[in-house]
Every structure is written in C-alpha cells, then in structure tokens.
N, C-alpha and C. Protein backbone atom coordinates (compact mmCIF):
# COMPACT_ATOMS: atom_id res chain seq x y z
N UNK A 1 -135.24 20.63 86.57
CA UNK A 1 -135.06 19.19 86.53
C UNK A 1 -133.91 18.84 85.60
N UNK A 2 -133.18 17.92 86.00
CA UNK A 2 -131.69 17.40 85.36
C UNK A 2 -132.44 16.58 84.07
N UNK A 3 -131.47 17.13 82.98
CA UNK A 3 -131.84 16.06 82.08
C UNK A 3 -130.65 15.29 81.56
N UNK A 4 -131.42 13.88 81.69
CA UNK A 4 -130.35 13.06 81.38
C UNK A 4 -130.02 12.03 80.09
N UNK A 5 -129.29 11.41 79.48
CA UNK A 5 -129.81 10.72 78.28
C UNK A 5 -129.17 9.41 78.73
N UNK A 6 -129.63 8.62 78.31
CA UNK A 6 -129.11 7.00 78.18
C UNK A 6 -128.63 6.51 77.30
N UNK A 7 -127.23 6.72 77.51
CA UNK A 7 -126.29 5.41 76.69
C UNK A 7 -126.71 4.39 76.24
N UNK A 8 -126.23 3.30 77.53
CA UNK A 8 -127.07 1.72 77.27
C UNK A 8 -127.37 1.27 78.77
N UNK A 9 -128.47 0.22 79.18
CA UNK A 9 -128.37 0.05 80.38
C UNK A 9 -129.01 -1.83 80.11
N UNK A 10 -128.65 -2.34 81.31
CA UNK A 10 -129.61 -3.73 81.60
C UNK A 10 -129.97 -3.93 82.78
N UNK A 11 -131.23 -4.95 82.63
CA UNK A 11 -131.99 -5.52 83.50
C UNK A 11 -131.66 -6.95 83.93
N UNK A 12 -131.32 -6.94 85.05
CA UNK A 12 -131.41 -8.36 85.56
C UNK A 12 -132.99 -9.39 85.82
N UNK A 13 -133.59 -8.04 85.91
CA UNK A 13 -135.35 -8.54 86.28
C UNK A 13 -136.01 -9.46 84.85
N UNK A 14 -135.34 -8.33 83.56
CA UNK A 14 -136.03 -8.82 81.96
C UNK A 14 -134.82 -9.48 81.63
N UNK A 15 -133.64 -9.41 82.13
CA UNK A 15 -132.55 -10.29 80.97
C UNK A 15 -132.46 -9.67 80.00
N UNK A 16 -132.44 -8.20 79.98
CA UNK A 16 -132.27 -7.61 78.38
C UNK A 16 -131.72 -6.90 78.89
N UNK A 17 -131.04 -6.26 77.22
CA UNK A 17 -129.86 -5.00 77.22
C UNK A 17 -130.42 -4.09 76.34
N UNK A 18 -130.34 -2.57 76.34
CA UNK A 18 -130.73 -1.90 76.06
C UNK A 18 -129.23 -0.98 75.26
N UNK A 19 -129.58 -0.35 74.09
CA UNK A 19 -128.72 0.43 73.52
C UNK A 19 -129.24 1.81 73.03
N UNK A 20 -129.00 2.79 73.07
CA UNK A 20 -129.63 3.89 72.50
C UNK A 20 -128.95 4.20 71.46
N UNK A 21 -130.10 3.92 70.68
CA UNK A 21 -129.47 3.98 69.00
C UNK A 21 -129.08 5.47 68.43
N UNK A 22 -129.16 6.27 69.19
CA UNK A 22 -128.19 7.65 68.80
C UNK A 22 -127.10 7.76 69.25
N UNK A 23 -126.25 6.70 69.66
CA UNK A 23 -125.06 6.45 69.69
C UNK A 23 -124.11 5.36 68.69
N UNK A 24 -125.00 5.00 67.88
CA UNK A 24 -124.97 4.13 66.67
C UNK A 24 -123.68 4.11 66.05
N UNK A 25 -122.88 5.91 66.13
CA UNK A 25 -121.59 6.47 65.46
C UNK A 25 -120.47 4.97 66.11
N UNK A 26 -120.97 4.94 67.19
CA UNK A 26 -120.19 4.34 67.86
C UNK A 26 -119.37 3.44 67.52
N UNK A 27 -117.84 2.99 67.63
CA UNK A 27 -117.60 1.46 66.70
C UNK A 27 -118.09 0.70 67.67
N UNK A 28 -118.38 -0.83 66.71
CA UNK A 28 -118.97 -1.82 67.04
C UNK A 28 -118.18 -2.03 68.36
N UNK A 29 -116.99 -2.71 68.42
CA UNK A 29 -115.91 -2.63 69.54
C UNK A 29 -115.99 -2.06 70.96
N UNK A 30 -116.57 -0.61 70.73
CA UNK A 30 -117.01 -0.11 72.10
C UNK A 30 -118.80 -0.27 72.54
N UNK A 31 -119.09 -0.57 71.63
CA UNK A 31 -120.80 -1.17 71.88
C UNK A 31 -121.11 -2.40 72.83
N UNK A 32 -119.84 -3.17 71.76
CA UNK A 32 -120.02 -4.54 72.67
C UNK A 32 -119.18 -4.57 73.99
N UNK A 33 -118.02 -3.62 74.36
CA UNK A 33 -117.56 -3.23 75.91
C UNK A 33 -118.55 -2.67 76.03
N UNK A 34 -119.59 -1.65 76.00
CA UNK A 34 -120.76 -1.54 76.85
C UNK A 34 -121.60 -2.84 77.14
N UNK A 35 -122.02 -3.37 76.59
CA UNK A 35 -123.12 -4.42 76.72
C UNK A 35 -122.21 -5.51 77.43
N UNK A 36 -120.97 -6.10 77.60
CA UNK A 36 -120.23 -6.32 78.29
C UNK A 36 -120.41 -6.07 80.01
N UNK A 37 -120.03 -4.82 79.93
CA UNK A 37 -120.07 -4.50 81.44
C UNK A 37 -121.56 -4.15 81.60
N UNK A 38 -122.49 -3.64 80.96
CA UNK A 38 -123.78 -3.72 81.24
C UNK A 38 -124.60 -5.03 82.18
N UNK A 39 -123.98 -6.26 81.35
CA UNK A 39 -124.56 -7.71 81.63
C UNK A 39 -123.79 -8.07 82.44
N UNK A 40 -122.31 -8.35 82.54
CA UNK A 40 -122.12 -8.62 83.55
C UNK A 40 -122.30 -8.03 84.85
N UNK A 41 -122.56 -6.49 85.03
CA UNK A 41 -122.68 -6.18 86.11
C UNK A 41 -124.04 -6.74 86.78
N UNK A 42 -124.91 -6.85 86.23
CA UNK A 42 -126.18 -7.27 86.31
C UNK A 42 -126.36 -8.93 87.06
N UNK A 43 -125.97 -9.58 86.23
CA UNK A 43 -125.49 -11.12 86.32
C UNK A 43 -124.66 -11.50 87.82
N UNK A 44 -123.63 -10.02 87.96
CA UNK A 44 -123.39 -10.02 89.29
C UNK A 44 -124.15 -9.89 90.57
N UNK A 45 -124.48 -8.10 90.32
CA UNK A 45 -124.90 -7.66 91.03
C UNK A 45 -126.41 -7.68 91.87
N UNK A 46 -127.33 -7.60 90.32
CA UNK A 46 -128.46 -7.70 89.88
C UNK A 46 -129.06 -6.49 89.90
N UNK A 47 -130.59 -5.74 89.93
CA UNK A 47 -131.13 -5.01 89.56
C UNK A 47 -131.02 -4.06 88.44
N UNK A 48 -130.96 -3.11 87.93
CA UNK A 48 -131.04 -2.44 87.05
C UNK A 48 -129.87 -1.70 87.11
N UNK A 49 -128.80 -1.34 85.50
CA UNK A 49 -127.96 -0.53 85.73
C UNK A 49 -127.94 0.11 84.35
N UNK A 50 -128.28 1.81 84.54
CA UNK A 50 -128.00 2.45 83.04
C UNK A 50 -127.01 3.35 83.33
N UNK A 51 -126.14 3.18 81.84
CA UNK A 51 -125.12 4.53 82.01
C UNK A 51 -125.74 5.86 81.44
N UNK A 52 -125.53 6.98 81.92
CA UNK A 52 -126.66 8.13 81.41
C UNK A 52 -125.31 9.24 81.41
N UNK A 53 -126.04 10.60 80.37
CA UNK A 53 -124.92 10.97 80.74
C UNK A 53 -125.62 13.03 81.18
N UNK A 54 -125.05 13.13 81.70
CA UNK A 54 -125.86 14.61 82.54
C UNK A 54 -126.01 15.56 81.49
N UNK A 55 -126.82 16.77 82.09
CA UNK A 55 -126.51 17.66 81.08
C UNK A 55 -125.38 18.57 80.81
N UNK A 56 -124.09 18.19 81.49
CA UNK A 56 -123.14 18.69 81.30
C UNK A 56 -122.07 17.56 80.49
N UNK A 57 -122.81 16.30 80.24
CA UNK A 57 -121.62 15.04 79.23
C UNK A 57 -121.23 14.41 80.13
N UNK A 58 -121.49 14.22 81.47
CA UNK A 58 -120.82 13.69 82.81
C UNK A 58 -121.68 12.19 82.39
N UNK A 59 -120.52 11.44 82.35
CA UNK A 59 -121.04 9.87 82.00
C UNK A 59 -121.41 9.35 83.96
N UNK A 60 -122.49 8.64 83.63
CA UNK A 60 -122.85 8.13 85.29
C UNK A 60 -123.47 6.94 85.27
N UNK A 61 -122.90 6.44 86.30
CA UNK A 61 -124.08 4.90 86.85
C UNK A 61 -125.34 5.29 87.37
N UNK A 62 -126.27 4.91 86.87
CA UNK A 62 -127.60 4.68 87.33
C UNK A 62 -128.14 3.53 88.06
N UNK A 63 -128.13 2.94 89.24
CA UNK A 63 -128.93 1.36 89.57
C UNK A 63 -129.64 1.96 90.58
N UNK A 64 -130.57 1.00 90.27
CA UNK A 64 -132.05 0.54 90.79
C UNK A 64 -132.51 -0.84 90.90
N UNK A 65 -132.90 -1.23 92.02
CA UNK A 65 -133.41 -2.23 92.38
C UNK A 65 -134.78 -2.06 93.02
N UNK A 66 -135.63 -3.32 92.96
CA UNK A 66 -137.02 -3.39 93.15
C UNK A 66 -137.18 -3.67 95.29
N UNK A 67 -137.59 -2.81 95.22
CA UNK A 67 -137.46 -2.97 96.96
C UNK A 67 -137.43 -4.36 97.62
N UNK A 68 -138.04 -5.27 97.07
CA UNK A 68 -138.39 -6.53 97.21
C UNK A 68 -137.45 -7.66 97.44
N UNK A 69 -136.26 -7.01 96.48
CA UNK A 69 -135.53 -7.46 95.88
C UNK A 69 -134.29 -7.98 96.80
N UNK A 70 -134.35 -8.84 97.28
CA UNK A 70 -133.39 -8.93 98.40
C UNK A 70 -131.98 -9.94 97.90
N UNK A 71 -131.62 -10.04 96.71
CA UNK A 71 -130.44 -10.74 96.50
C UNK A 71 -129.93 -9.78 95.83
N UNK A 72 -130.35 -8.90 96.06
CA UNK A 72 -130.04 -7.40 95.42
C UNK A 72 -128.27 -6.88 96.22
N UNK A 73 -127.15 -7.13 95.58
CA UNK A 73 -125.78 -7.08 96.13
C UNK A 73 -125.65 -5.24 96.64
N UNK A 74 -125.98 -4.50 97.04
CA UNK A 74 -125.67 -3.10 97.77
C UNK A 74 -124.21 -2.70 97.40
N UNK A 75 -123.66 -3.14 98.69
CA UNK A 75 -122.01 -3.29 98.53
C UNK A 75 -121.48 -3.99 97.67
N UNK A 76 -121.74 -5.11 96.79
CA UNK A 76 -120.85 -5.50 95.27
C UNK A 76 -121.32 -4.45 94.59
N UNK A 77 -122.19 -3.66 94.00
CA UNK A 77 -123.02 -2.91 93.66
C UNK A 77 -121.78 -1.53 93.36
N UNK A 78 -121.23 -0.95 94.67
CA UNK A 78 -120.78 0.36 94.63
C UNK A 78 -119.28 -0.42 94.29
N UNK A 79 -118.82 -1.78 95.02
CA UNK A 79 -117.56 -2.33 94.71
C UNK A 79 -117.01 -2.13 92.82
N UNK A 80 -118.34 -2.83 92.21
CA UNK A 80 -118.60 -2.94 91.01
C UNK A 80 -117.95 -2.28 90.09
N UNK A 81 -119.00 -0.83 90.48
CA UNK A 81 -118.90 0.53 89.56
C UNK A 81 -117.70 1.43 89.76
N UNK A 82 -117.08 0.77 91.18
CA UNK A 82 -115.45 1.51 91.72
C UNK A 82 -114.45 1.11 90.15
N UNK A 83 -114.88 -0.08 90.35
CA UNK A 83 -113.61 -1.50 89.47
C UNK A 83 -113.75 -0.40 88.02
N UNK A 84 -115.24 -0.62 87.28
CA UNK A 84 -115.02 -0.21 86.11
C UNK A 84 -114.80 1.41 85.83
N UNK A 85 -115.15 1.77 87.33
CA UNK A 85 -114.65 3.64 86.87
C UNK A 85 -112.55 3.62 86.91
N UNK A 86 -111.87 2.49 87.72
CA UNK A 86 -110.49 2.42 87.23
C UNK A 86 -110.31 1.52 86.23
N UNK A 87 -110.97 0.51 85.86
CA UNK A 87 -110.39 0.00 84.59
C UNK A 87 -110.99 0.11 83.44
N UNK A 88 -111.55 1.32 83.73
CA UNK A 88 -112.55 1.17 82.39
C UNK A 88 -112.23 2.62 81.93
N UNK A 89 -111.17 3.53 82.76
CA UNK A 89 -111.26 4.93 83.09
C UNK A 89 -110.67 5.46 81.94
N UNK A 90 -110.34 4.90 80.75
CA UNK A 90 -109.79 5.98 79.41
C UNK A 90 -111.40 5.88 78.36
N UNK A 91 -111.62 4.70 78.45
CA UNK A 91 -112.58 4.14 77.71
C UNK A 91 -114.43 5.47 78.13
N UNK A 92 -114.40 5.26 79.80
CA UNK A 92 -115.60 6.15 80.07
C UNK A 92 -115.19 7.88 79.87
N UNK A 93 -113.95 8.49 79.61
CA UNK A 93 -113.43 9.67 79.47
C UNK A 93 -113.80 9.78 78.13
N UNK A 94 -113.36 8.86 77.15
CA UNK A 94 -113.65 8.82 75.91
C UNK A 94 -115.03 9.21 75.27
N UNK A 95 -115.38 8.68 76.39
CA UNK A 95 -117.51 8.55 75.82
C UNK A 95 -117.77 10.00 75.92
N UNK A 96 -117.40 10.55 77.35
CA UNK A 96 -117.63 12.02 77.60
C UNK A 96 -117.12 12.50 76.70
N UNK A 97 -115.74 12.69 76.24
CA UNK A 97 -115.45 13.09 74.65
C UNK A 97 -116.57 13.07 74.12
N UNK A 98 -116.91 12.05 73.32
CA UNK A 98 -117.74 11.99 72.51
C UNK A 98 -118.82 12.48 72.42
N UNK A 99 -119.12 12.65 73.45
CA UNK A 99 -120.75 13.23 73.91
C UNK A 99 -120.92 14.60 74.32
N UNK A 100 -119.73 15.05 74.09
CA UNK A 100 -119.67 16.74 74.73
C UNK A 100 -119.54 17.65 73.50
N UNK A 101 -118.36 16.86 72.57
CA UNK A 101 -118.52 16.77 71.22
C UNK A 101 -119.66 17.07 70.01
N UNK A 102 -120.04 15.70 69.78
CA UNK A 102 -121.17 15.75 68.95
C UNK A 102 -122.73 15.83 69.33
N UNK A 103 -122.57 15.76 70.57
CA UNK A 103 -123.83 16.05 70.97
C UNK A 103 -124.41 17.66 71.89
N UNK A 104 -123.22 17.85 71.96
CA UNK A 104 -123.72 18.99 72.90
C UNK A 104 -122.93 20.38 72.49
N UNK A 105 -122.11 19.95 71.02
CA UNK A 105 -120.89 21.02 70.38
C UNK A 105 -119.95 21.85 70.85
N UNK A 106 -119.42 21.24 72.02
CA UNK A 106 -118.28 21.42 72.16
C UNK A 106 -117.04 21.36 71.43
N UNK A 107 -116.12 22.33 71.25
CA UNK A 107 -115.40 22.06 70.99
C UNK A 107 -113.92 21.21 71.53
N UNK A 108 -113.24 20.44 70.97
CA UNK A 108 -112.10 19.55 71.08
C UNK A 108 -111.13 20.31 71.53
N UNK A 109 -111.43 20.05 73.35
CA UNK A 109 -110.03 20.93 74.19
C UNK A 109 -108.98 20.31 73.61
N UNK A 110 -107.40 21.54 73.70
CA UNK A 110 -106.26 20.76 72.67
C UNK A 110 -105.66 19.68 73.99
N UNK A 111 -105.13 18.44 73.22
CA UNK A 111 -104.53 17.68 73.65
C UNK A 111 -105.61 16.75 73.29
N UNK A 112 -106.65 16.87 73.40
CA UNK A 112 -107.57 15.71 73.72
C UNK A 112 -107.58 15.37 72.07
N UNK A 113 -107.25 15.65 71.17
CA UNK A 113 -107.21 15.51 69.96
C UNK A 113 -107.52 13.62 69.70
N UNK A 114 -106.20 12.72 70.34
CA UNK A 114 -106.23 11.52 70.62
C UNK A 114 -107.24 10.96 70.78
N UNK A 115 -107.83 11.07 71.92
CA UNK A 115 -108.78 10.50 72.55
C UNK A 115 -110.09 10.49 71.41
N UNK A 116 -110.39 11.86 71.45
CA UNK A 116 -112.07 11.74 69.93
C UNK A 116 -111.25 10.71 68.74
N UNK A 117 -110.06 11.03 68.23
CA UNK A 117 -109.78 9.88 67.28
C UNK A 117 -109.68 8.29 67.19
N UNK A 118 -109.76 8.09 68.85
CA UNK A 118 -109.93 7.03 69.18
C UNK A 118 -111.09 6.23 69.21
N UNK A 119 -111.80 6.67 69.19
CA UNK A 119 -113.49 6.24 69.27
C UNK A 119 -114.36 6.61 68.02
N UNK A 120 -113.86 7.51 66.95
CA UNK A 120 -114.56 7.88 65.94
C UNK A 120 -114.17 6.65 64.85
C-alpha cells in the first residue's frame, strides 16, 4: 500500500483548510500560496482537494467529491489542477525539494542548490 502524507488540503463541504503542521519549516509566504490555491480551487470547483506527496516526494492532487454531489465541476476540476501545475510549476518543484530533502534525506542534486534556498 502507497503511503502518502498531506501537505495541506480543503473542503468545500466544511469551508475549512487544513495544514499539516510538519511542514511548519515552511515560510509563511508559501503557506499562505498553499491555502490560496487550496480555497480557491474549492470555491471554484468544489469537493475536496489535498496536496499529498508519494512515497517517492512526488507532490500530487488529491480530489474527491461526495457522489451526490452534482455541482461538483469534473472538467474545471482537471482544467484547474492543469493551470496550477504551469503556473505554479517552480513553486510545486520546490516543495518536492523540500520534501525529498528533509523528510526523506536526500541529498541536494547539484544545481538544485537555488531552489532548497529558496524556500528555506
């Protein structure tokens, strides 16, 4: 079984945002671009969306919606997560940095030097 951990995710169902506080290192700055695109995607889309990240540091969209759920957007949904995997695409590379890093001890392939200094 894949194990996965959770970043941050929200609910359109509860109106809440969720943060996993072992990412705390985090600067404030990129917390609130998560909770950002967390809520708005939600607000858009609706149902449930967590970012998780695999057991290899692979950052991913998670959504779920309640079967019921019929204003539930499908296609804005995958449109959505297209948009923020290109404009969001140094920022979600970064996280994997981070998370391959200090969480899983990898070491800092060269070049990428930038990038971990960017987010620490």
């Amino acid at each position: 079984m894949e194990e996965h951990v959770v970043l941050c995710g929200a609910s359109s169902y509860e109106q809440k945002y969720y943060f996993n506080r072992q990412f705390s290192a985090l600067p404030e700055s990129i917390r609130q671009e998560l909770k950002i695109m967390c809520v708005l995607y939600t607000e858009d889309v609706g149902g449930v969306l967590t970012m998780e990240f695999d057991e290899k540091g692979n950052l991913e969209f998670r959504v779920s919606a309640d079967d019921h759920d019929y204003l539930f957007d499908e296609i804005g949904s995958a449109l959505k997560i297209k948009q923020y995997q290109l404009e969001k695409r140094e920022l979600l590379e970064s996280l994997e940095l981070f998370y391959r890093v200090f969480f899983l001890g990898e070491t800092v392939p060269s070049g990428a030097d930038e990038d971990a200094s960017a987010i620490s």
